[in-house]
N, C-alpha and C. Protein backbone atom coordinates (compact mmCIF):
# COMPACT_ATOMS: atom_id res chain seq x y z
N UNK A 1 95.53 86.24 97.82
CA UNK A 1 96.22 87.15 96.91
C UNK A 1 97.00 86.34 95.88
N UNK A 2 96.81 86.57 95.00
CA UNK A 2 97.46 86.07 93.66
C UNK A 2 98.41 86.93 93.41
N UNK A 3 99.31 86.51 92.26
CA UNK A 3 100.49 87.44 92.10
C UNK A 3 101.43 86.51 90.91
N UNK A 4 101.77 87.55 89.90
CA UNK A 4 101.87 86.86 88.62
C UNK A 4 103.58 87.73 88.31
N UNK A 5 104.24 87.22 88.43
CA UNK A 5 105.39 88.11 88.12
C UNK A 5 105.45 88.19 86.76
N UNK A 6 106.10 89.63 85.98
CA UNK A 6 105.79 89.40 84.34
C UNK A 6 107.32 90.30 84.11
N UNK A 7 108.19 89.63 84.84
CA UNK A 7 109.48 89.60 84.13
C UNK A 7 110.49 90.95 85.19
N UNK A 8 111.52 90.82 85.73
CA UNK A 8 112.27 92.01 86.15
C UNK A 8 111.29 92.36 87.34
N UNK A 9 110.84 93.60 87.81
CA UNK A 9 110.14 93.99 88.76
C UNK A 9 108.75 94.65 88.97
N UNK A 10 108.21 93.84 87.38
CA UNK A 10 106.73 94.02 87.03
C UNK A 10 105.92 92.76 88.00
N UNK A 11 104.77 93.09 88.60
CA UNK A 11 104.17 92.55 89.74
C UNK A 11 102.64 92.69 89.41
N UNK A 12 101.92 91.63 89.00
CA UNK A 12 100.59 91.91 88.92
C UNK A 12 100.38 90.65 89.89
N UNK A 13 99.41 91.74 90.46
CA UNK A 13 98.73 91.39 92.16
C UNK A 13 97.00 91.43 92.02
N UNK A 14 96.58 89.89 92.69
CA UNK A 14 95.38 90.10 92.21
C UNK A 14 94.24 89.88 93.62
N UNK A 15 93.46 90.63 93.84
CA UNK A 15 92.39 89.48 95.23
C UNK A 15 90.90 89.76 94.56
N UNK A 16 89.91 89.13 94.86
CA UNK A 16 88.42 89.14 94.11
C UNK A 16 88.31 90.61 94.15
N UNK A 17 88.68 92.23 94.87
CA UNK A 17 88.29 93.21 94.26
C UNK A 17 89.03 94.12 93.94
N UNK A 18 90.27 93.79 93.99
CA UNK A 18 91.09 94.39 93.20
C UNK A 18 92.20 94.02 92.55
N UNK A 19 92.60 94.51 91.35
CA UNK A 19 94.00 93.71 90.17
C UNK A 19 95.13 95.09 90.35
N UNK A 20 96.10 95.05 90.71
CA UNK A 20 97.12 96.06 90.73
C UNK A 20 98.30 95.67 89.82
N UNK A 21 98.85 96.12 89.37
CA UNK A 21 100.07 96.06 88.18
C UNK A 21 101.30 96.97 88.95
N UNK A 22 102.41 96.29 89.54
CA UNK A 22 103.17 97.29 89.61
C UNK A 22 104.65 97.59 88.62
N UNK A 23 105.06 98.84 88.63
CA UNK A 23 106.28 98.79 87.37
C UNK A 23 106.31 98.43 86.52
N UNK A 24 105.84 98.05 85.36
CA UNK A 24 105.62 97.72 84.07
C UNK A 24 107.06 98.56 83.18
N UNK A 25 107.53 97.97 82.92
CA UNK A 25 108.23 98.73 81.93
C UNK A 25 108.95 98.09 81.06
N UNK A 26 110.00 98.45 80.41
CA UNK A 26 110.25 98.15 79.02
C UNK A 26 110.54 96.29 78.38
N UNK A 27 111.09 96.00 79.79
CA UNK A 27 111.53 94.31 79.99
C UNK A 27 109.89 93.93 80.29
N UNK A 28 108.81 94.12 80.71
CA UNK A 28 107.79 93.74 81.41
C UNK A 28 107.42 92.56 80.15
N UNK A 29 106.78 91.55 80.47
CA UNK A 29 105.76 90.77 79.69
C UNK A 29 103.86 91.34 80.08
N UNK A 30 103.40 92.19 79.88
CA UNK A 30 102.31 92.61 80.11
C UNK A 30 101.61 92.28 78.81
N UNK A 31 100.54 90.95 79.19
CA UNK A 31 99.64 90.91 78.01
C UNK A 31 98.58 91.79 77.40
N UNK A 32 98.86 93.16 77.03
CA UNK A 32 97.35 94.20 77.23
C UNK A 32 95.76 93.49 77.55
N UNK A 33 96.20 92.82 76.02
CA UNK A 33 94.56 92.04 75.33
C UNK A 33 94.14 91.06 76.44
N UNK A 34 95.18 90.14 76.87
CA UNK A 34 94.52 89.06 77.61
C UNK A 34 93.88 89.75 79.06
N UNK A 35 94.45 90.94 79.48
CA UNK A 35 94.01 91.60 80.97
C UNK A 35 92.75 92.04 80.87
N UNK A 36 91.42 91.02 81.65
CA UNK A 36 90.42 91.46 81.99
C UNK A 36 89.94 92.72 83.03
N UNK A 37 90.43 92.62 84.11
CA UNK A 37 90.42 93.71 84.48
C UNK A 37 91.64 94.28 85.30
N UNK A 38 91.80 95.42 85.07
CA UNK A 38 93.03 96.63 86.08
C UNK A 38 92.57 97.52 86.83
N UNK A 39 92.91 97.40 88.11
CA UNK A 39 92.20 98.57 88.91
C UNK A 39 93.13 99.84 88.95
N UNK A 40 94.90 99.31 89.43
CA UNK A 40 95.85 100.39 89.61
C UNK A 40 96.59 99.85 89.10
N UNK A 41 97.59 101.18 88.55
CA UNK A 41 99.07 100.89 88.11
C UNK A 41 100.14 101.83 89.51
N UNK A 42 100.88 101.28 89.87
CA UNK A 42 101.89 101.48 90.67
C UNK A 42 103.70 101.95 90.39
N UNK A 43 104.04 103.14 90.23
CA UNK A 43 104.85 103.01 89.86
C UNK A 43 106.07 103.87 90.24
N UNK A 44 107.16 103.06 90.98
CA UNK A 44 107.93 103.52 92.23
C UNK A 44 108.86 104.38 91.68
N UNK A 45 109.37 104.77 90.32
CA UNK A 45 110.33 105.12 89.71
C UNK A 45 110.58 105.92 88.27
N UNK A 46 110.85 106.16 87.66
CA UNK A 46 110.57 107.06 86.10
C UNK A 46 111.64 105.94 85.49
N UNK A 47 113.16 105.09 86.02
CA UNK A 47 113.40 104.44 85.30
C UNK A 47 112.75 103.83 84.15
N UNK A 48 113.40 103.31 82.97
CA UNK A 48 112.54 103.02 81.88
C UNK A 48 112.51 101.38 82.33
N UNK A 49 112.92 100.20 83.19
CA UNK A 49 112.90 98.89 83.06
C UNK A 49 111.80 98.97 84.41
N UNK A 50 111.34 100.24 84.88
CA UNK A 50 109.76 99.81 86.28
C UNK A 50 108.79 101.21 85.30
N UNK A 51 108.81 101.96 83.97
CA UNK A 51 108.11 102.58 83.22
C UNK A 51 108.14 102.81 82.14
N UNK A 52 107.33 102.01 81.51
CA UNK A 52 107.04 102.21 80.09
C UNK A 52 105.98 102.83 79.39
N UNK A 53 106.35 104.33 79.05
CA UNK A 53 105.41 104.72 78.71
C UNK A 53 104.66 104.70 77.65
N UNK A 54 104.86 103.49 76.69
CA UNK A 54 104.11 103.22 75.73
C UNK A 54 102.97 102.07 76.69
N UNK A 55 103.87 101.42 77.16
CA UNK A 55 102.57 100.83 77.39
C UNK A 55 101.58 101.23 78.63
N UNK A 56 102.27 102.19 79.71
CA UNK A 56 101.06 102.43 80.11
C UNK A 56 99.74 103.52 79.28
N UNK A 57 100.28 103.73 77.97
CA UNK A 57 99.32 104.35 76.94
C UNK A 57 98.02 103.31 76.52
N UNK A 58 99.02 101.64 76.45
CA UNK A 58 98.20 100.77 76.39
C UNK A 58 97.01 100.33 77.10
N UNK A 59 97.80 100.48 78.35
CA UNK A 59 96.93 100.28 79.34
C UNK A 59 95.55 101.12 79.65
N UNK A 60 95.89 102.20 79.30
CA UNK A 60 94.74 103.37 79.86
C UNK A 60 93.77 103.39 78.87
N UNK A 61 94.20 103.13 77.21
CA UNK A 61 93.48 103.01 76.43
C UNK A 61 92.43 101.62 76.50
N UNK A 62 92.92 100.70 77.29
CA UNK A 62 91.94 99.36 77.36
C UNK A 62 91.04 99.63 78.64
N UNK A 63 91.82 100.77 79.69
CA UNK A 63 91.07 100.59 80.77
C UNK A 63 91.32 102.07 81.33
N UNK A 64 90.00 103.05 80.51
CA UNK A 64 90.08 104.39 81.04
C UNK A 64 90.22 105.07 82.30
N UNK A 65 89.91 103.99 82.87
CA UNK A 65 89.93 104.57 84.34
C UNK A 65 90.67 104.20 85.89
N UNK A 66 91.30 103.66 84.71
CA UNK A 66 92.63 103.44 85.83
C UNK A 66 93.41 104.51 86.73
N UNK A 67 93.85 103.89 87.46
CA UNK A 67 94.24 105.02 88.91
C UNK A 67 95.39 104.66 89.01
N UNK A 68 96.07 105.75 88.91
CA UNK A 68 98.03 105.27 88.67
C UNK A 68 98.31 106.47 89.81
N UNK A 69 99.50 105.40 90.42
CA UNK A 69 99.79 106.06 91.46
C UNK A 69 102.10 106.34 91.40
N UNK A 70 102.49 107.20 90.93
CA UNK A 70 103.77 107.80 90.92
C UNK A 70 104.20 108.37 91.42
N UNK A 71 105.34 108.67 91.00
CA UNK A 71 106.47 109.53 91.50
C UNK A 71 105.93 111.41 91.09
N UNK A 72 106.28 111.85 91.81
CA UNK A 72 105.89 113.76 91.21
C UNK A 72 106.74 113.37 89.89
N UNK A 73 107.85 113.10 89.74
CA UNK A 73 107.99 112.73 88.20
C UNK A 73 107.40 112.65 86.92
N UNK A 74 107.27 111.04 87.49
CA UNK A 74 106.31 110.46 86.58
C UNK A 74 105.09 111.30 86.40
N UNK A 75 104.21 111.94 87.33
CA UNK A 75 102.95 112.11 87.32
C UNK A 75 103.31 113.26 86.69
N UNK A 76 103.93 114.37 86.25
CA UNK A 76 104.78 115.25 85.33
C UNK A 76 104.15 115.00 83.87
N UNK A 77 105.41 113.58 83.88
CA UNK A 77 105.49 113.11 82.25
C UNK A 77 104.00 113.12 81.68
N UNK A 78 103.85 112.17 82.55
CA UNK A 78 101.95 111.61 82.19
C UNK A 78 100.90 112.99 81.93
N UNK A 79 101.13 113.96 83.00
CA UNK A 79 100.10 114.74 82.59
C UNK A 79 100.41 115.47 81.09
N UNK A 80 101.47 115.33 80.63
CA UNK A 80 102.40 116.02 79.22
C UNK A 80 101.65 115.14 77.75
N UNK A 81 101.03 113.60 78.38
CA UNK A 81 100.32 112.72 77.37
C UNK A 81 98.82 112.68 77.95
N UNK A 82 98.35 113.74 78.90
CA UNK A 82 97.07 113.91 79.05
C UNK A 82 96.25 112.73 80.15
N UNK A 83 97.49 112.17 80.32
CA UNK A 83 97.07 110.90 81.83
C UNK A 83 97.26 111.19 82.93
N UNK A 84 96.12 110.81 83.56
CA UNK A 84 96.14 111.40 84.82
C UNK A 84 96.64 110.40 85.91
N UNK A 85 97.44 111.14 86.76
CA UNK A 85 98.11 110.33 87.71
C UNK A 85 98.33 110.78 89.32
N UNK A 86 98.49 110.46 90.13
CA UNK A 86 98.58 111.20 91.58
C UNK A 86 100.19 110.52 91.62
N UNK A 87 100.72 111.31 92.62
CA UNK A 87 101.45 111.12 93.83
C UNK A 87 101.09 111.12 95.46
N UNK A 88 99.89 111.05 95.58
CA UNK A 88 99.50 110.84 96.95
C UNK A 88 98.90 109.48 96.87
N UNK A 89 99.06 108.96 98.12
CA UNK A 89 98.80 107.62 98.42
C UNK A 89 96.74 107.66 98.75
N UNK A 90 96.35 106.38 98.24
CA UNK A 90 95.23 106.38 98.20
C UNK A 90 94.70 104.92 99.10
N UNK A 91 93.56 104.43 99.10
CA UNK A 91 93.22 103.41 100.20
C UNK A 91 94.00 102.35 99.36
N UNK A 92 94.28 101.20 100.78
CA UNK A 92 95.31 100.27 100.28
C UNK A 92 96.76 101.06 100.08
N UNK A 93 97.00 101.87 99.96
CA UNK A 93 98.41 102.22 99.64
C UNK A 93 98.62 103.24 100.36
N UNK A 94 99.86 102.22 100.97
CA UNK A 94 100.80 103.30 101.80
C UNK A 94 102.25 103.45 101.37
N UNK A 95 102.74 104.67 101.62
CA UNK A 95 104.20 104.79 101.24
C UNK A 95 104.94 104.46 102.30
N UNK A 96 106.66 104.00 101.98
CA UNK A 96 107.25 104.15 102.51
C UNK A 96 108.88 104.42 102.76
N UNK A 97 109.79 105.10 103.18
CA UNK A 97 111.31 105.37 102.59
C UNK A 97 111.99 104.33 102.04
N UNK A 98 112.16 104.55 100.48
CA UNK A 98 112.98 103.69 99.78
C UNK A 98 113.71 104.36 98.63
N UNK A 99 114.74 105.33 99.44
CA UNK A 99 115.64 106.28 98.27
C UNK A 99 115.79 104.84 97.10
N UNK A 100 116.32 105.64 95.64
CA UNK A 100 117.30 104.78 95.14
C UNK A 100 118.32 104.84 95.31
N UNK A 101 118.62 103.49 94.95
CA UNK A 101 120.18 103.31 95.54
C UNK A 101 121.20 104.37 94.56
N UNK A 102 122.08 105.11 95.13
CA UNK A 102 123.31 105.37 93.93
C UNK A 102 123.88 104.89 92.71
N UNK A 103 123.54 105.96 91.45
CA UNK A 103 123.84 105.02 90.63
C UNK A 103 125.23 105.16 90.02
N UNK A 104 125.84 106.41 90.16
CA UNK A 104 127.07 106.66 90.17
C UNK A 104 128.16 105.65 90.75
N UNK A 105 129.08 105.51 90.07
CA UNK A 105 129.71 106.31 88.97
C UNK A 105 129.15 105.26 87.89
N UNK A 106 128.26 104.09 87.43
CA UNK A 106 127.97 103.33 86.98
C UNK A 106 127.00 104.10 85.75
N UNK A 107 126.42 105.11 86.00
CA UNK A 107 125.54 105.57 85.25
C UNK A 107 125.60 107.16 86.02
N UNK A 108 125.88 107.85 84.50
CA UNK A 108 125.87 109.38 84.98
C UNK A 108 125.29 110.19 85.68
N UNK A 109 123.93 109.83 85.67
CA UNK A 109 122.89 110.33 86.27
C UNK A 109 122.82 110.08 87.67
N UNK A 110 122.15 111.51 88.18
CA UNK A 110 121.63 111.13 89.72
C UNK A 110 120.26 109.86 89.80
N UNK A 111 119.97 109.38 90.61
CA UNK A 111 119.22 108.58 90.68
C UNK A 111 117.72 109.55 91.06
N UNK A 112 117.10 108.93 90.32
CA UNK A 112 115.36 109.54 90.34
C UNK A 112 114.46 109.63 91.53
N UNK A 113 114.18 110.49 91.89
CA UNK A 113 113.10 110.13 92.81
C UNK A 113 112.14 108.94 92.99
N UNK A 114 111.74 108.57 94.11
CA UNK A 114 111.52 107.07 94.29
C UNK A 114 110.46 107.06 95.34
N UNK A 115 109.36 106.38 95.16
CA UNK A 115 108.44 105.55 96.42
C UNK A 115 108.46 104.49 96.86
N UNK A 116 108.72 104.38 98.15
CA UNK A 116 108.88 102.61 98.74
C UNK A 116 107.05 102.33 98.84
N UNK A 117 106.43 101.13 98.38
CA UNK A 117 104.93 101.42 98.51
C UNK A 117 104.38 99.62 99.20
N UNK A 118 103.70 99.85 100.38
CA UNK A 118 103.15 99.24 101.26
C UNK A 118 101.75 99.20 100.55
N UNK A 119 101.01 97.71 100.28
CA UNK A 119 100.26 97.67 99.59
C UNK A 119 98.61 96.26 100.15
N UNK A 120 97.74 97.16 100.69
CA UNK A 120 96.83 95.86 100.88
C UNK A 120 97.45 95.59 102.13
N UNK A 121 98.13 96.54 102.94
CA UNK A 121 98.71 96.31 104.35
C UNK A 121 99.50 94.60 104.40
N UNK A 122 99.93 94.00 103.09
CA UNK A 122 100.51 92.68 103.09
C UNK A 122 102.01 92.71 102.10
N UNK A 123 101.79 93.23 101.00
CA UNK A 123 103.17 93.02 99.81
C UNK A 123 104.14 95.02 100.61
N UNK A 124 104.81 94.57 100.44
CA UNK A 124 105.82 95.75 100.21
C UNK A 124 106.72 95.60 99.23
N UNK A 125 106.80 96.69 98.11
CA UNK A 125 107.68 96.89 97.14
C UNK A 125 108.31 98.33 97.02
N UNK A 126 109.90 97.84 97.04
CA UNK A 126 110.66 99.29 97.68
C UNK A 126 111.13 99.79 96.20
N UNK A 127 110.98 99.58 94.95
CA UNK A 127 111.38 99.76 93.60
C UNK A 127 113.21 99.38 93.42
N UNK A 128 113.87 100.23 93.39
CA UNK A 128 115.53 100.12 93.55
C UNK A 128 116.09 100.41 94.59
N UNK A 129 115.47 99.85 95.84
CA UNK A 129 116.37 100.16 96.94
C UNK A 129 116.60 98.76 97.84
N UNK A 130 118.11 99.43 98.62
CA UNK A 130 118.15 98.59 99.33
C UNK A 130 118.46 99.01 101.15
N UNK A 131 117.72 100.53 100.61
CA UNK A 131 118.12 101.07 102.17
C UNK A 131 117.01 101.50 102.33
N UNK A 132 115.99 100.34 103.14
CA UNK A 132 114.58 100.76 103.76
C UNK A 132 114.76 99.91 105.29
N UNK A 133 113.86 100.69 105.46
CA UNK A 133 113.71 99.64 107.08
C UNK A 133 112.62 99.11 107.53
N UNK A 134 111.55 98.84 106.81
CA UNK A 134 110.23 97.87 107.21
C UNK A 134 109.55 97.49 106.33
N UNK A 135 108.76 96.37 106.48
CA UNK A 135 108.36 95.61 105.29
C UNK A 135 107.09 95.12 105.84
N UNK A 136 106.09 94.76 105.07
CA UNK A 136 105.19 94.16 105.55
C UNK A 136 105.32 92.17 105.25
N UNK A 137 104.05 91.45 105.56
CA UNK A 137 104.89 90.19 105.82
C UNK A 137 105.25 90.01 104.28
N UNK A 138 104.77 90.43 103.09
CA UNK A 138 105.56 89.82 102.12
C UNK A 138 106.28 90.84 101.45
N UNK A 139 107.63 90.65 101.02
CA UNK A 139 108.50 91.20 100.45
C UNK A 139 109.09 91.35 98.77
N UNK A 140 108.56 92.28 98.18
CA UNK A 140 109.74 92.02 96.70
C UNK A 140 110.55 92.58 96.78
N UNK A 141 112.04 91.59 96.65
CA UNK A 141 112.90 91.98 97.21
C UNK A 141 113.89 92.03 95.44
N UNK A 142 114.80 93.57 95.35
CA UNK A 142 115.50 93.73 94.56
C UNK A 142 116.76 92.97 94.71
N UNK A 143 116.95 91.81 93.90
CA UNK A 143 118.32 90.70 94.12
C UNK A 143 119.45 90.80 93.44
N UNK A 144 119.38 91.68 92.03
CA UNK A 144 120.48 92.12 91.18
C UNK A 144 120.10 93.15 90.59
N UNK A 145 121.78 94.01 90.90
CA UNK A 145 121.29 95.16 89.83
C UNK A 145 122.60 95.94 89.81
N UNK A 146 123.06 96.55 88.69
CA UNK A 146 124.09 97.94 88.99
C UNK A 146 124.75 98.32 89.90
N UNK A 147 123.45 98.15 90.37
CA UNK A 147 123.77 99.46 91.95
C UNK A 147 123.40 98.84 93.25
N UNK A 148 123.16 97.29 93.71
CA UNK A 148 123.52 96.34 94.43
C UNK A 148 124.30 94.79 94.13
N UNK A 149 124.00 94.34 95.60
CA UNK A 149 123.81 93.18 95.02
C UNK A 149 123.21 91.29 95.59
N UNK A 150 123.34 90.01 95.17
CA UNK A 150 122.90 89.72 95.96
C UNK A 150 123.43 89.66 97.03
N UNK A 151 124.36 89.56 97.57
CA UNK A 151 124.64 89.46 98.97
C UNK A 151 124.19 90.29 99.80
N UNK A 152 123.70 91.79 99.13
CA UNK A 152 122.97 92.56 100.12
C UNK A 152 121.79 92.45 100.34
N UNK A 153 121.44 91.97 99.26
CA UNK A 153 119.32 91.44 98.87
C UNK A 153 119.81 90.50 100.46
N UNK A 154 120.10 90.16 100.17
CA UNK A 154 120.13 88.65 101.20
C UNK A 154 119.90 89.06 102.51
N UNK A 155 121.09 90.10 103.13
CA UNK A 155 121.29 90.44 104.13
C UNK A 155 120.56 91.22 104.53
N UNK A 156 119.27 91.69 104.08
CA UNK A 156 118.48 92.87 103.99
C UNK A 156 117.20 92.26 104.35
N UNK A 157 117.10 91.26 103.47
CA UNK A 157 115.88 90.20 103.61
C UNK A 157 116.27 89.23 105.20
N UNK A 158 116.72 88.76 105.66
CA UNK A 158 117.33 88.37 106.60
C UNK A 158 117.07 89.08 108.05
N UNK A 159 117.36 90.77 107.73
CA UNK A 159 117.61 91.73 109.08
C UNK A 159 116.41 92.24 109.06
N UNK A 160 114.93 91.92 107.64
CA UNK A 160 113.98 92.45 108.34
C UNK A 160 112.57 91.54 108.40
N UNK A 161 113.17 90.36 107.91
CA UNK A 161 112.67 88.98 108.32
C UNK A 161 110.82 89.49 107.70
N UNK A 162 110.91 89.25 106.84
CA UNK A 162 109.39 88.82 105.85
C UNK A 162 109.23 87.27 106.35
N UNK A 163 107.81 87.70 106.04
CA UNK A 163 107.27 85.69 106.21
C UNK A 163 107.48 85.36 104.58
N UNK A 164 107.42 86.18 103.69
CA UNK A 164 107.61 85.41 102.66
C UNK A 164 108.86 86.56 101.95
N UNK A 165 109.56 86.32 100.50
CA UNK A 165 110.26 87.03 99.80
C UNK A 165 109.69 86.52 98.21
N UNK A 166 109.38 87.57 97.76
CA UNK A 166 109.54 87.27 96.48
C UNK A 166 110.53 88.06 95.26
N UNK A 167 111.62 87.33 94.75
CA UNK A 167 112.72 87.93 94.12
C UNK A 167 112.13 89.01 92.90
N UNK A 168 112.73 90.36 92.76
CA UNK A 168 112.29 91.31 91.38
C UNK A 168 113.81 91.69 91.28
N UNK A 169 113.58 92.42 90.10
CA UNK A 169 115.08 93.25 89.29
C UNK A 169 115.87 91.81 89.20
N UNK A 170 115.65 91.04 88.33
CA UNK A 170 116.89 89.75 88.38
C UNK A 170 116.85 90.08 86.22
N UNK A 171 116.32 90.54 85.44
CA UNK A 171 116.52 90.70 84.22
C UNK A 171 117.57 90.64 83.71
N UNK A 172 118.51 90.70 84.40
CA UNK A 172 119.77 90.84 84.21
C UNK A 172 120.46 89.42 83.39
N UNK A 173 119.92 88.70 84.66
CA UNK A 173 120.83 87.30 84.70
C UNK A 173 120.04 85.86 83.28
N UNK A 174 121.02 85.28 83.18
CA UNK A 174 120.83 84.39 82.42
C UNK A 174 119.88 83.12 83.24
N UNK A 175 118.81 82.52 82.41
CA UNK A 175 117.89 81.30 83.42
C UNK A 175 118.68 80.32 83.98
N UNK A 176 119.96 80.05 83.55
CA UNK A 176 120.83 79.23 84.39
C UNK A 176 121.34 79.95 85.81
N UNK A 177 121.57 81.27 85.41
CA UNK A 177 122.27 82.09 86.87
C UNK A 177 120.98 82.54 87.89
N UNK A 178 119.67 82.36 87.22
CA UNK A 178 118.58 83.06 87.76
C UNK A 178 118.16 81.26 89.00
N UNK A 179 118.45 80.37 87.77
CA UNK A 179 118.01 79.26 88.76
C UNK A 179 118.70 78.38 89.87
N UNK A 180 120.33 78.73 89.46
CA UNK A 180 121.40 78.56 90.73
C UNK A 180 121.22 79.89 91.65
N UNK A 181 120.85 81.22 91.32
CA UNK A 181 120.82 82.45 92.79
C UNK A 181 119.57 81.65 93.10
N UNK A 182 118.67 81.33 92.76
CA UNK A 182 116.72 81.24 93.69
C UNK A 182 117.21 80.04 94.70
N UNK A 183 118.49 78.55 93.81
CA UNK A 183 118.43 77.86 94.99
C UNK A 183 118.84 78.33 96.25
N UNK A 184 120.50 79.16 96.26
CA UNK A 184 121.29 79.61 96.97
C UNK A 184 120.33 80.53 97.74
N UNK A 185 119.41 81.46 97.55
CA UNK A 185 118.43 82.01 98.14
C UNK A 185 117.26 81.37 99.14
N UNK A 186 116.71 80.27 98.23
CA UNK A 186 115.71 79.74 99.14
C UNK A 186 116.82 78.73 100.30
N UNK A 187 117.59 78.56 100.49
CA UNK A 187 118.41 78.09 101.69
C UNK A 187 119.04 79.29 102.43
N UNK A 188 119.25 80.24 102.05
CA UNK A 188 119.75 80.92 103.13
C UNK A 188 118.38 81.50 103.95
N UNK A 189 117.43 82.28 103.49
CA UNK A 189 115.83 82.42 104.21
C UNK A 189 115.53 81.09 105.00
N UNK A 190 115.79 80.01 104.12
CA UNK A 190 114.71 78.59 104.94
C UNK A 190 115.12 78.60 105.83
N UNK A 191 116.85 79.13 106.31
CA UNK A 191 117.57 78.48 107.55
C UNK A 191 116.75 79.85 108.66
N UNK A 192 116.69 80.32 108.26
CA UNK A 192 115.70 81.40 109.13
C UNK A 192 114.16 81.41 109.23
N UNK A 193 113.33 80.80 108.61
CA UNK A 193 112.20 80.12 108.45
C UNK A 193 111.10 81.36 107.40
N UNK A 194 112.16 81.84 106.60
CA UNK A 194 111.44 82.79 105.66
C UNK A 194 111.23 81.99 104.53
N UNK A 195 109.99 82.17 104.00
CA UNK A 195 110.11 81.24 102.24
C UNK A 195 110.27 82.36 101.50
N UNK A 196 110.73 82.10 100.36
CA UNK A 196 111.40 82.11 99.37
C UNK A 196 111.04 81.89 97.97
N UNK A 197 109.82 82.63 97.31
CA UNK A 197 109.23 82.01 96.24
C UNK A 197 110.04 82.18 94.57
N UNK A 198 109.89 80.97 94.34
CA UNK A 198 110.86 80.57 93.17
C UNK A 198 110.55 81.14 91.92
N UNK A 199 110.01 82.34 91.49
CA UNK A 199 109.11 82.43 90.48
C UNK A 199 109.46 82.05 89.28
N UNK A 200 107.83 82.33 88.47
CA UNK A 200 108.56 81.87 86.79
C UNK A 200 108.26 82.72 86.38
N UNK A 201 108.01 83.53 85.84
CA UNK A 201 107.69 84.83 84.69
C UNK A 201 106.55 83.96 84.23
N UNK A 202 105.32 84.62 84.49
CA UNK A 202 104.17 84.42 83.82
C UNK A 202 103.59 83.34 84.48
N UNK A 203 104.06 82.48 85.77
CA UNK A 203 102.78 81.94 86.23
C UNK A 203 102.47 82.04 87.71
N UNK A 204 101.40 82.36 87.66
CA UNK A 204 100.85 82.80 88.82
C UNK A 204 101.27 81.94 90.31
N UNK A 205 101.24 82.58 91.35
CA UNK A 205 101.10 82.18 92.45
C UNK A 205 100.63 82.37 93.92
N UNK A 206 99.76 82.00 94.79
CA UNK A 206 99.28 82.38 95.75
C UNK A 206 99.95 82.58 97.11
N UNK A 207 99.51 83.95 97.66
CA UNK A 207 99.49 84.38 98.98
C UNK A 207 98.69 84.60 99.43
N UNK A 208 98.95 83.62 101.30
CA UNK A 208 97.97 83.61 102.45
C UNK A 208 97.93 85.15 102.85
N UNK A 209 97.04 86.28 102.33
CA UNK A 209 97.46 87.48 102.65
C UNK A 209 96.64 87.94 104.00
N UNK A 210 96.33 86.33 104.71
CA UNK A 210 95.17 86.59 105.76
C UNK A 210 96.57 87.27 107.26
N UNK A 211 98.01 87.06 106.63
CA UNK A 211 98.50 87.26 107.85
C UNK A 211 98.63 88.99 108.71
């Protein structure tokens, strides 16, 4: 399994027969033109920084037949621009409880409906939460945001022990604060024998997804 982080908590996931994209949204680096092929778009949230709906316009227009899988929300909006979308889980994808976190009093709004989504029975991505309780062995784990933080990423990643973690939602932080949290991170997991992948925005990296 390949896996290309493209900025914040956009996730393109790749194995020889299928390419998945998850959360794309407004922070995302998504190259339309350079993407040979897309099988699914994934998308845990209606927030605008895990949905952008210009570009998943992009997307559908390069690749008609894409299979997007949302929130009753989202799948709302989309049918309003004539795209078709489910909220039921399809092969490879399973759901699982991952309210969002509270965003009050920080932001007026109630927080959106949300899917925690189990994927290829290997990655789990919970979108903005930090109150789930199972993971498969690899983890994207939300490390900064509003409405956590890291010390809870930490403690979360820790109590449900992934063989691997890979950090999302960090957009926030400056590449100096992004590259002092990944060290402080990959030592607190190592001392527990979890890795810890360091990512870069835009270059790829492999998972043993044989576990």
């Amino acid at each position: 399994m390949k896996i290309t982080k493209l900025v914040h908590s956009c996730l393109l996931v790749e194995t020889p027969e299928r390419t998945t994209l998850f959360d794309p949204g407004v922070y995302s680096t998504v190259d339309v033109d350079g993407l040979q092929k897309l099988d699914d778009v994934i998308i845990t949230h209606t927030h605008g920084d895990h949905f952008d709906l210009e570009l998943i316009k992009k997307l559908v227009t390069k690749f008609p037949s894409l299979h997007i899988t949302a929130t009753d929300e989202i799948v709302a909006q989309l049918r309003i621009e004539s795209i078709p979308a489910t909220s039921a889980a399809s092969e490879g994808i399973a759901f699982f409880e991952a309210p969002h976190e509270a965003t009050q009093p920080y932001y007026e709004a109630d927080p959106p409906q949300e899917i925690g989504v189990h994927y290829l029975d290997t990655l789990s991505h919970p979108g903005d939460s930090h109150s789930f309780n199972e993971t498969k062995a690899v983890l994207a784990l939300p490390i900064q945001a509003p409405w956590g933080s890291p010390n809870a990423a930490v403690a979360l990643g820790l109590k449900l022990r992934p063989q691997c973690i890979i950090p999302i939602h960090d957009w926030h932080w400056s590449d100096q604060a992004r590259a002092a949290s990944y060290d402080e991170m990959e030592k607190a997991f190592g001392r527990q024998g979890i890795a810890f992948i360091k990512t870069v925005n835009g270059e790829p990296f492999e998972i043993d997804s044989s576990h």
